[in-house]
Every structure is written in structure tokens, then in C-alpha cells.
C-alpha atoms as a PDB file:
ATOM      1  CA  UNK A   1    -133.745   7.126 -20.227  1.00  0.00           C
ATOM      2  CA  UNK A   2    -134.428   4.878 -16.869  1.00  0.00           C
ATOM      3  CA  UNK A   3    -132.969   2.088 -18.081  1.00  0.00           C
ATOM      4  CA  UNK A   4    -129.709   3.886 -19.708  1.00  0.00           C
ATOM      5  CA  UNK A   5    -129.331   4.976 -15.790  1.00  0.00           C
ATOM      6  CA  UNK A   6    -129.862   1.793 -14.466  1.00  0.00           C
ATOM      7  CA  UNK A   7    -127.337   0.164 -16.789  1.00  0.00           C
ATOM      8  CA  UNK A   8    -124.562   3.063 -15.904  1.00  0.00           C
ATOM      9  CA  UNK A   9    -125.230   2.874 -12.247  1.00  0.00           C
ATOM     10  CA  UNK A  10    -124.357  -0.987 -12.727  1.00  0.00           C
ATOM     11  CA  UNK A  11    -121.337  -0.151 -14.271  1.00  0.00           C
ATOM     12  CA  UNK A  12    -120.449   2.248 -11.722  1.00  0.00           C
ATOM     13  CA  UNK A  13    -121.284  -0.659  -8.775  1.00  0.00           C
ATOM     14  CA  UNK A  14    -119.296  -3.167 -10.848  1.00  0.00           C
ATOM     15  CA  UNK A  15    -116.135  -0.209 -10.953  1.00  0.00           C
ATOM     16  CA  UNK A  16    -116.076   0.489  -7.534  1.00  0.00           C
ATOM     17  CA  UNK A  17    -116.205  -3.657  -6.646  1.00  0.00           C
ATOM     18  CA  UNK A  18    -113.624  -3.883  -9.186  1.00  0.00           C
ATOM     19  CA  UNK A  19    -111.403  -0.886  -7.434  1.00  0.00           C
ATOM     20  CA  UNK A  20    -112.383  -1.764  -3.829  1.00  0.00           C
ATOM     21  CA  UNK A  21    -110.733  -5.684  -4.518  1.00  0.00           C
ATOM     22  CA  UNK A  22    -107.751  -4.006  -5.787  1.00  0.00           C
ATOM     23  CA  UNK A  23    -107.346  -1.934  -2.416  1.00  0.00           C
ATOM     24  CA  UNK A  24    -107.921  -4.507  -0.219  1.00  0.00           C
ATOM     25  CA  UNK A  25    -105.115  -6.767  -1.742  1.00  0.00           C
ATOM     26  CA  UNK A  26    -102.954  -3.944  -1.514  1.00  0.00           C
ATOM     27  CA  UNK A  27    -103.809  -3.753   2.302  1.00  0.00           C
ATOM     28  CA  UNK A  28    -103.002  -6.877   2.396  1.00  0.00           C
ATOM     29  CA  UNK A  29     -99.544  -6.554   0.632  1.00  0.00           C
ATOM     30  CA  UNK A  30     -99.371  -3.546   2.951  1.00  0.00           C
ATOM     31  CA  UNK A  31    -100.620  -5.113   6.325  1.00  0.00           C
ATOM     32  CA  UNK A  32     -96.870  -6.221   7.471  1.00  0.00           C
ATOM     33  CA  UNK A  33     -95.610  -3.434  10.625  1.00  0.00           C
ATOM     34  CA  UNK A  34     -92.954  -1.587   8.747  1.00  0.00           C
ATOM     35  CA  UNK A  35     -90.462   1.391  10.357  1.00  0.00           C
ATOM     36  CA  UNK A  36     -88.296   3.189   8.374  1.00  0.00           C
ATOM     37  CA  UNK A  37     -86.283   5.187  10.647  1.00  0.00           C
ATOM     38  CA  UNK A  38     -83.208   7.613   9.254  1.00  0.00           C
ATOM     39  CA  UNK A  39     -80.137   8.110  10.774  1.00  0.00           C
ATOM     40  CA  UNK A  40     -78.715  11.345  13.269  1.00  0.00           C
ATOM     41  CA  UNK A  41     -77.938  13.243  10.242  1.00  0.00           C
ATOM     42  CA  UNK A  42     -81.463  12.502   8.154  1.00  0.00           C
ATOM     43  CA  UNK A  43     -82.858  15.577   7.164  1.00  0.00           C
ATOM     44  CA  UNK A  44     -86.023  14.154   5.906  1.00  0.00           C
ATOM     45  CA  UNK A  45     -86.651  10.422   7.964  1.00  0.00           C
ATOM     46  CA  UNK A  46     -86.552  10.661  11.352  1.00  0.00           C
ATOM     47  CA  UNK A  47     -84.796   8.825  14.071  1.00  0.00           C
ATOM     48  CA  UNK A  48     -87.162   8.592  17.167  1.00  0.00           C
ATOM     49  CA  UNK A  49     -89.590   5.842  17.312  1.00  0.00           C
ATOM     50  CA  UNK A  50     -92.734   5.111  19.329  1.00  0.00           C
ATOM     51  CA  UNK A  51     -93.725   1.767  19.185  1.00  0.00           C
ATOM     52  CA  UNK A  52     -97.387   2.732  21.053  1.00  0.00           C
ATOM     53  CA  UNK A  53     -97.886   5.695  18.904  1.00  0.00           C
ATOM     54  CA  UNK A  54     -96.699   3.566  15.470  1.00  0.00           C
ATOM     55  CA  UNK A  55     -94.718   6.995  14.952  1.00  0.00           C
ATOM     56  CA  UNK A  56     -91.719   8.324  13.667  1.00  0.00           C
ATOM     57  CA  UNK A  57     -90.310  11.298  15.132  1.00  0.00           C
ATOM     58  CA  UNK A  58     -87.525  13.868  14.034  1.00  0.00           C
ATOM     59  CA  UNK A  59     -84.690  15.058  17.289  1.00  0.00           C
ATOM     60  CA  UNK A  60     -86.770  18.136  18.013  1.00  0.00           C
ATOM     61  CA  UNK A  61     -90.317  16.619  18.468  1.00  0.00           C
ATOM     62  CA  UNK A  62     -89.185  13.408  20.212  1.00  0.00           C
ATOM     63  CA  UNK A  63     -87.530  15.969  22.857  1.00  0.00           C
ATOM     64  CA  UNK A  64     -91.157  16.862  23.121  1.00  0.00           C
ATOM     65  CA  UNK A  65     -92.771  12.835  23.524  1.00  0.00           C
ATOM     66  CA  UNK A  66     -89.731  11.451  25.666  1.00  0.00           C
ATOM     67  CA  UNK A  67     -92.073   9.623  27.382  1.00  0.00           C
ATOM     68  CA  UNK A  68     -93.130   7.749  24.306  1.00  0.00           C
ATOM     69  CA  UNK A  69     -89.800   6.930  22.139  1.00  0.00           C
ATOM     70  CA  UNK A  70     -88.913   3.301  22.514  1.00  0.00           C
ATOM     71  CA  UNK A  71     -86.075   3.310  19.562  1.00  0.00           C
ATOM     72  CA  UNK A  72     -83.894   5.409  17.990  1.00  0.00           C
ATOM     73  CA  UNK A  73     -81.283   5.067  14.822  1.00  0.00           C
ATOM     74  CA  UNK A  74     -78.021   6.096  14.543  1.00  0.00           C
ATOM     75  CA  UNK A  75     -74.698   5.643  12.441  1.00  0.00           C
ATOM     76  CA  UNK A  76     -71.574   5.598  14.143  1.00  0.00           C
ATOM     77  CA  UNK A  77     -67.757   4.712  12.507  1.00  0.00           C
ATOM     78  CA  UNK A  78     -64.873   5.918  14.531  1.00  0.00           C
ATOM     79  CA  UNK A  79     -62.722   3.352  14.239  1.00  0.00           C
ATOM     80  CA  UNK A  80     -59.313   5.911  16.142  1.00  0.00           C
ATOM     81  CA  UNK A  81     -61.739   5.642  19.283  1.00  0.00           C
ATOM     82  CA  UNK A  82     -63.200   1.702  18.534  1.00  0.00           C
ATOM     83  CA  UNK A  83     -66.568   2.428  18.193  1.00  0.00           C
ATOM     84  CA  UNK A  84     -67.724   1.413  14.916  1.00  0.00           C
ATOM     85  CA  UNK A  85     -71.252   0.427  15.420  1.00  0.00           C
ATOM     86  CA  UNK A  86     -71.970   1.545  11.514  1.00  0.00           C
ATOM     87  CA  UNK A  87     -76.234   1.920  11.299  1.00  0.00           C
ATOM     88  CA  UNK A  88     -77.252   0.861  14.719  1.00  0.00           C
ATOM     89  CA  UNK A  89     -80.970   0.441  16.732  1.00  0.00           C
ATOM     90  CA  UNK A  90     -81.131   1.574  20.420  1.00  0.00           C
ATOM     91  CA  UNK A  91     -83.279   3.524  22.493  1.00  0.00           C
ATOM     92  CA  UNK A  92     -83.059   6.431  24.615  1.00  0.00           C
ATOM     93  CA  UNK A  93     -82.127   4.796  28.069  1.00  0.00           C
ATOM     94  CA  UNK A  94     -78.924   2.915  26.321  1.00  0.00           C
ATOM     95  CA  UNK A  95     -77.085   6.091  27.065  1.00  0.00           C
ATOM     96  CA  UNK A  96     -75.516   7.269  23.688  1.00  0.00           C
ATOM     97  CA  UNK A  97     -73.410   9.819  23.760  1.00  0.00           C
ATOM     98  CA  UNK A  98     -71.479  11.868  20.887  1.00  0.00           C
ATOM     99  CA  UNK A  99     -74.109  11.411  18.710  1.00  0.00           C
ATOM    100  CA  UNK A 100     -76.970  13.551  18.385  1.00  0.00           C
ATOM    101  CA  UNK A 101     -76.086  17.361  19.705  1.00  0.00           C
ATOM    102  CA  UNK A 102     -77.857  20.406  20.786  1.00  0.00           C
ATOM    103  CA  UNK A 103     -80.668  20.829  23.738  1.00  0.00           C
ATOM    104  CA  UNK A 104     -82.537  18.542  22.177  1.00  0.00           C
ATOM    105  CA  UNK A 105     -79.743  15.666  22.444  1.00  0.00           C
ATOM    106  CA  UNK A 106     -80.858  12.255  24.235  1.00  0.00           C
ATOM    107  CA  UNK A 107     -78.854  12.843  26.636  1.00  0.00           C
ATOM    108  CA  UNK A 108     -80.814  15.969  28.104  1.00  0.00           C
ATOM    109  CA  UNK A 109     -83.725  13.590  28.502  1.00  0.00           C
ATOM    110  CA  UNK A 110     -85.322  13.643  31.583  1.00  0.00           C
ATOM    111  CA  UNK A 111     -87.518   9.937  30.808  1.00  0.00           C
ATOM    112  CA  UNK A 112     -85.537   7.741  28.887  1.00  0.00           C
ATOM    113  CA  UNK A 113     -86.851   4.475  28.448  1.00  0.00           C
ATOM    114  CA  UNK A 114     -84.783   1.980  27.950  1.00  0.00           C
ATOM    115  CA  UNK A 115     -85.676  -1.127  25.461  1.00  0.00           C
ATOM    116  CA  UNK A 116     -83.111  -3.622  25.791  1.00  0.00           C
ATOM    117  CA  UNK A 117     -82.077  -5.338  22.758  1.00  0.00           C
ATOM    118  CA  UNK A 118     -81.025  -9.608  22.384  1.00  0.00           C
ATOM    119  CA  UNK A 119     -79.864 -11.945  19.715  1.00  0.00           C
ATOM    120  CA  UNK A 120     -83.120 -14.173  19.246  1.00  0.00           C
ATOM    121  CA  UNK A 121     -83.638 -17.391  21.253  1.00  0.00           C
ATOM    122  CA  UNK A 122     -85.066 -20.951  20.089  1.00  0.00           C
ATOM    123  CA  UNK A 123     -88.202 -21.961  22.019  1.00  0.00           C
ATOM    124  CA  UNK A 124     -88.388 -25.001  24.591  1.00  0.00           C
ATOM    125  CA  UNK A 125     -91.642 -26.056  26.255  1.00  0.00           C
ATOM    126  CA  UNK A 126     -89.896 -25.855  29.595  1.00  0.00           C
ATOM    127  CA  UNK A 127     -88.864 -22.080  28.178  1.00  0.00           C
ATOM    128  CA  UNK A 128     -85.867 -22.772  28.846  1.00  0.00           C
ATOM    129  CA  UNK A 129     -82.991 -21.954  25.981  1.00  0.00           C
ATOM    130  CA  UNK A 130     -79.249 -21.979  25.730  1.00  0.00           C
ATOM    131  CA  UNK A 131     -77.502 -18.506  25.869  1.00  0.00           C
ATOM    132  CA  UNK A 132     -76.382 -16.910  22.717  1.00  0.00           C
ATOM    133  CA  UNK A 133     -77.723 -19.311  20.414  1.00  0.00           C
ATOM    134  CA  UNK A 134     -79.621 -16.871  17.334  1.00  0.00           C
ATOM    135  CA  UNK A 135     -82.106 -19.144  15.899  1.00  0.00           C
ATOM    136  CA  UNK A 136     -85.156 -17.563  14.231  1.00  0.00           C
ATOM    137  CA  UNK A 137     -84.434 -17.375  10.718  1.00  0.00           C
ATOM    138  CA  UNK A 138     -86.094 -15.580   8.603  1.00  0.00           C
ATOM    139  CA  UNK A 139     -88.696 -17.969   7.146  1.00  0.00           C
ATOM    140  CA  UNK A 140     -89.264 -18.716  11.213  1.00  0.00           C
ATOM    141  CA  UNK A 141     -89.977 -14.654  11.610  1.00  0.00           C
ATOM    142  CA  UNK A 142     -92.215 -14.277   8.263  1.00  0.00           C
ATOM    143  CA  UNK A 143     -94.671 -16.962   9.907  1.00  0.00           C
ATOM    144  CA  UNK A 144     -95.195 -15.466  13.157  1.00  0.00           C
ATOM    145  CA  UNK A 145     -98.570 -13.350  13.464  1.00  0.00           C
ATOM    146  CA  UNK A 146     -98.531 -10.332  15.202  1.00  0.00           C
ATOM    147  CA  UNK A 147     -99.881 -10.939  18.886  1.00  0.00           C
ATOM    148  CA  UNK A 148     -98.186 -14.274  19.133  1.00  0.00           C
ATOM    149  CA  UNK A 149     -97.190 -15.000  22.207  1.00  0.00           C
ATOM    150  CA  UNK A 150     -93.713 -16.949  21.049  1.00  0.00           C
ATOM    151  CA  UNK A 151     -92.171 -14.074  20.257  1.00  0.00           C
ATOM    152  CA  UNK A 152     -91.603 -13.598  23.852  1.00  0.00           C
ATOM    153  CA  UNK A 153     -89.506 -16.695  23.917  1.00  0.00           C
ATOM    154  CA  UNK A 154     -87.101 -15.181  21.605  1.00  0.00           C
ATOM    155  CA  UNK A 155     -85.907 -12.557  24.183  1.00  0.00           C
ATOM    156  CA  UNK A 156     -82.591 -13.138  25.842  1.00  0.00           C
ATOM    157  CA  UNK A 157     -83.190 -12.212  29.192  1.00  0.00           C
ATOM    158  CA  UNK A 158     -79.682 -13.295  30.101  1.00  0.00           C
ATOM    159  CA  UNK A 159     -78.204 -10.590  28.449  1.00  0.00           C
ATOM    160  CA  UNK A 160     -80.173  -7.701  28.968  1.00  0.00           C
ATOM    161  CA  UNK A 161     -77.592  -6.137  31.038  1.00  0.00           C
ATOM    162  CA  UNK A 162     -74.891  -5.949  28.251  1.00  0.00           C
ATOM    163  CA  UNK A 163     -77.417  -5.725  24.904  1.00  0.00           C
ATOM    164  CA  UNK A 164     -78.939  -2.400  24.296  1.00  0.00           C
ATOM    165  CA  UNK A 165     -78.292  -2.147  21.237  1.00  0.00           C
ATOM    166  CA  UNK A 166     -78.415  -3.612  17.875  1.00  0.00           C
ATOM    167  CA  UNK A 167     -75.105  -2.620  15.973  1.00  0.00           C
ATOM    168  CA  UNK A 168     -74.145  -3.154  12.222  1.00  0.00           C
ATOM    169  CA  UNK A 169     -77.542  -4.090  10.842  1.00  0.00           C
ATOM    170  CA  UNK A 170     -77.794  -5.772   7.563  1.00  0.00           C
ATOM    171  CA  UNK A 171     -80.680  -7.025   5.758  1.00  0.00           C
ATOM    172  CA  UNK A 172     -82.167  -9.992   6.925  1.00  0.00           C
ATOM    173  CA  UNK A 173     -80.525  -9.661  10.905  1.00  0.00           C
ATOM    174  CA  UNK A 174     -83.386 -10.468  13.394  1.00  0.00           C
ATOM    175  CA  UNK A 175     -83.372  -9.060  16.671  1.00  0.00           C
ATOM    176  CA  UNK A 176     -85.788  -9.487  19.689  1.00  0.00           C
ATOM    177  CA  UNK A 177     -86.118  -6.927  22.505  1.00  0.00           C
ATOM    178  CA  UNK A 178     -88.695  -5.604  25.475  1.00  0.00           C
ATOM    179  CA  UNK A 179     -89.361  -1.941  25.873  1.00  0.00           C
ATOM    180  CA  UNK A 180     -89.416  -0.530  29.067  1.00  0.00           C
ATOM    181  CA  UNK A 181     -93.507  -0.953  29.494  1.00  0.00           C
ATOM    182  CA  UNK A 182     -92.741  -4.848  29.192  1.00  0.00           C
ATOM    183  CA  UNK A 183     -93.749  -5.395  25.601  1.00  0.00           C
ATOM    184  CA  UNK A 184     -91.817  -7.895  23.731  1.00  0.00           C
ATOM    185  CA  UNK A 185     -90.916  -7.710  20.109  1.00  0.00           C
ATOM    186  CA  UNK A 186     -88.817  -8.524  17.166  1.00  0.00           C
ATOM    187  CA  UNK A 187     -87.600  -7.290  14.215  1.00  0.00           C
ATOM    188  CA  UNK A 188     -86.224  -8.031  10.757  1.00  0.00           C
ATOM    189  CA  UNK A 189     -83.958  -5.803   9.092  1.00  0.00           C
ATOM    190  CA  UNK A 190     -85.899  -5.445   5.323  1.00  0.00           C
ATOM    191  CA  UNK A 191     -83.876  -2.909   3.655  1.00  0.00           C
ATOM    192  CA  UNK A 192     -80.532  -0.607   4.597  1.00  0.00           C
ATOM    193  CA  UNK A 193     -79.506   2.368   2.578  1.00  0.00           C
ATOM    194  CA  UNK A 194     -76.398   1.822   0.250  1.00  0.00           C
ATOM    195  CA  UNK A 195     -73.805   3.026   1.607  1.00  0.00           C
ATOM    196  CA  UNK A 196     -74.671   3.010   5.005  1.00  0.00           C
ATOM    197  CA  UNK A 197     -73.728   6.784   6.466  1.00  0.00           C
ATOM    198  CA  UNK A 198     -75.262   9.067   9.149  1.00  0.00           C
ATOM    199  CA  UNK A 199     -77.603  10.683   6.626  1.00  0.00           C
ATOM    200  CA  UNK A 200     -78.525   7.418   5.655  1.00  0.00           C
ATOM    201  CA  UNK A 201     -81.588   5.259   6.962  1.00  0.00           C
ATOM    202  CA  UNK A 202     -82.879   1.574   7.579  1.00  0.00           C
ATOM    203  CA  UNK A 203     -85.886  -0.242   7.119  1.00  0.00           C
ATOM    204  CA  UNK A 204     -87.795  -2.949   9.753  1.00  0.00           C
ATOM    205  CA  UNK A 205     -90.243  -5.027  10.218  1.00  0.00           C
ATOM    206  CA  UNK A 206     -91.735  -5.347  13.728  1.00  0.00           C
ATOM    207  CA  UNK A 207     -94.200  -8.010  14.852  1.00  0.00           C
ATOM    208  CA  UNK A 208     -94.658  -7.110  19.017  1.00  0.00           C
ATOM    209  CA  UNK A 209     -96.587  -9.172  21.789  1.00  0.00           C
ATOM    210  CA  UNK A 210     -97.731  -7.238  25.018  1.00  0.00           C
ATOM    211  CA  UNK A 211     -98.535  -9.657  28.023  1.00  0.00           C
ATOM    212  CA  UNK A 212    -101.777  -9.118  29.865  1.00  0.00           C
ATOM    213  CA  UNK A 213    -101.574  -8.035  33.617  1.00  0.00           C
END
């Protein structure tokens, strides 16, 4: 009787080494910072995000955390007024208008922080770089770690006056920006719902570096 035990609880140790191995490569498969953020008119994805809180929020509840939404995701086509800006990343402080509607509209904010968004920049010793020069491609954004301190580099602080948004994303467009508590990041567009429409949503990858004071 003992030793039947003994060999089933070794069976069950060798299971649960077995199961625990398969968890912790899909951790690793799973490790990468992914957002999926829906559109104005997504009734199940929302379109707030907090980078700080890692959390998605619908219109109603990020009325409620103003203080922490650092992007938001809307789809916009008007091409009788020229603004086509199809499934676009901004943030609350970017000022869009005629989008989202009701009390709890962005634009009733009373703290909207603004997170400026840039083309990406190559990296020079001196930190200098040439303006308007998108250089980080994706094989260049798959080996930065998250933390890095490069990815700083990639913001175009030249244009932050004119770029706070990120307009027509497709798959595979990198962006860099800085949120209005000073953290740098970028971003990879992985995946875009087909067609593209204000119910629809996107997908990104995020990778974030947060100088020390």
C-alpha cells in the first residue's frame, strides 16, 4: 500500500513539473506589454488607457480615473470636413472633439494629460538626430527590453508641439511618445481590426522607460 502511494505521489510531482514548464513558456510567449484598445463605438473593448495602472478603461469609468488615462483610441473618416484620421492613438489633452459624446466626453475633463506622440528617431552618441527621419524598424523595436533607456532617444522632441496623435495605424507602424508624468515609450502596431470602423479596435505593443529623478 506505502509504496503504491509513493509511486502515485511521484507521478503526481512529475505532472505538476511537467504542467508548471508548460506555463512558464507560455509566460514567456505571453511576457511582451500588449494593449488592445477598441474604438469610440466598442461596446465590448474599451478606449481609455492607463499606462501606470496597465488598464483598459470603457468612456464612463475613465471619466472616473482622468487623472490616470494616458491614451485613448478612436476612428475618425469625414473626408466633406478633411479629417480622415481612420483608427487613430491620442490621449486626453490632444483636444478631440466630435468624437466621443455625452457628460462623460473628453472634453468635460477637468485633468487631461496630454502624451505627445512622434515618428521614431535614430540614436547618436551626441543624442543628437535629424528631424523627421522614422528609423526603428521593426526588428530594431522587437530587440529592445523593456526599461531600456534608448527608447528615449526615439522621441522627437522637435515636434511635440504639432504630434499628438498617431493617425491611420497599420500593422507594423512604430511610434514613440512621453506621457505627461515624463515617461517615454514606444509602440508597435501588432494587429488592426479588418475593416477598420469606429466599432472596431487595434492592437499594441508597448515597451516604456521612466527616467529616475
Amino acid at each position: 500500500m506505502n509504496s503504491n502511494f509513493s509511486k502515485l505521489m511521484i507521478l503526481a510531482l512529475l505532472a505538476i513539473f511537467t504542467f508548471a514548464s508548460c506555463d512558464k513558456d507560455d509566460d514567456n510567449n505571453s511576457s511582451k506589454w500588449i494593449v488592445k484598445l477598441g474604438a469610440q463605438s466598442n461596446t465590448t473593448v474599451g478606449a481609455f488607457y492607463s499606462l501606470s495602472k496597465d488598464t483598459v478603461y470603457n468612456q464612463a469609468d475613465a471619466y472616473d480615473n482622468q487623472a490616470k488615462i494616458d491614451l485613448l483610441c478612436f476612428y475618425e473618416h469625414d473626408e466633406a470636413n478633411n479629417r480622415v484620421n481612420d483608427m487613430t492613438l491620442a490621449s486626453p489633452g490632444a483636444k478631440i472633439s466630435g468624437i466621443f459624446t455625452g457628460t462623460t466626453d473628453v472634453m468635460n475633463y477637468t485633468i487631461k494629460n496630454l502624451t505627445t506622440i512622434t515618428p521614431t528617431l535614430p540614436s547618436f552618441d551626441d543624442g543628437t538626430a535629424p528631424a523627421n527621419t522614422p528609423t526603428l524598424t521593426v526588428d530594431d523595436f522587437n530587440q529592445i527590453k523593456q526599461g531600456d533607456v534608448i527608447i528615449s532617444t526615439y522621441f522627437n522632441a522637435t515636434l511635440t508641439s504639432s504630434n499628438k496623435k498617431a493617425k491611420m495605424l497599420a500593422v507594423n507602424d512604430i511610434y514613440a511618445f512621453k506621457t505627461q508624468d515624463g515617461t517615454f515609450g514606444i509602440f508597435k502596431v501588432v494587429e488592426v481590426s479588418t475593416p477598420a470602423s469606429a466599432e472596431g479596435w487595434i492592437k499594441i505593443e508597448i515597451k516604456t522607460y521612466k527616467p529616475t529623478v
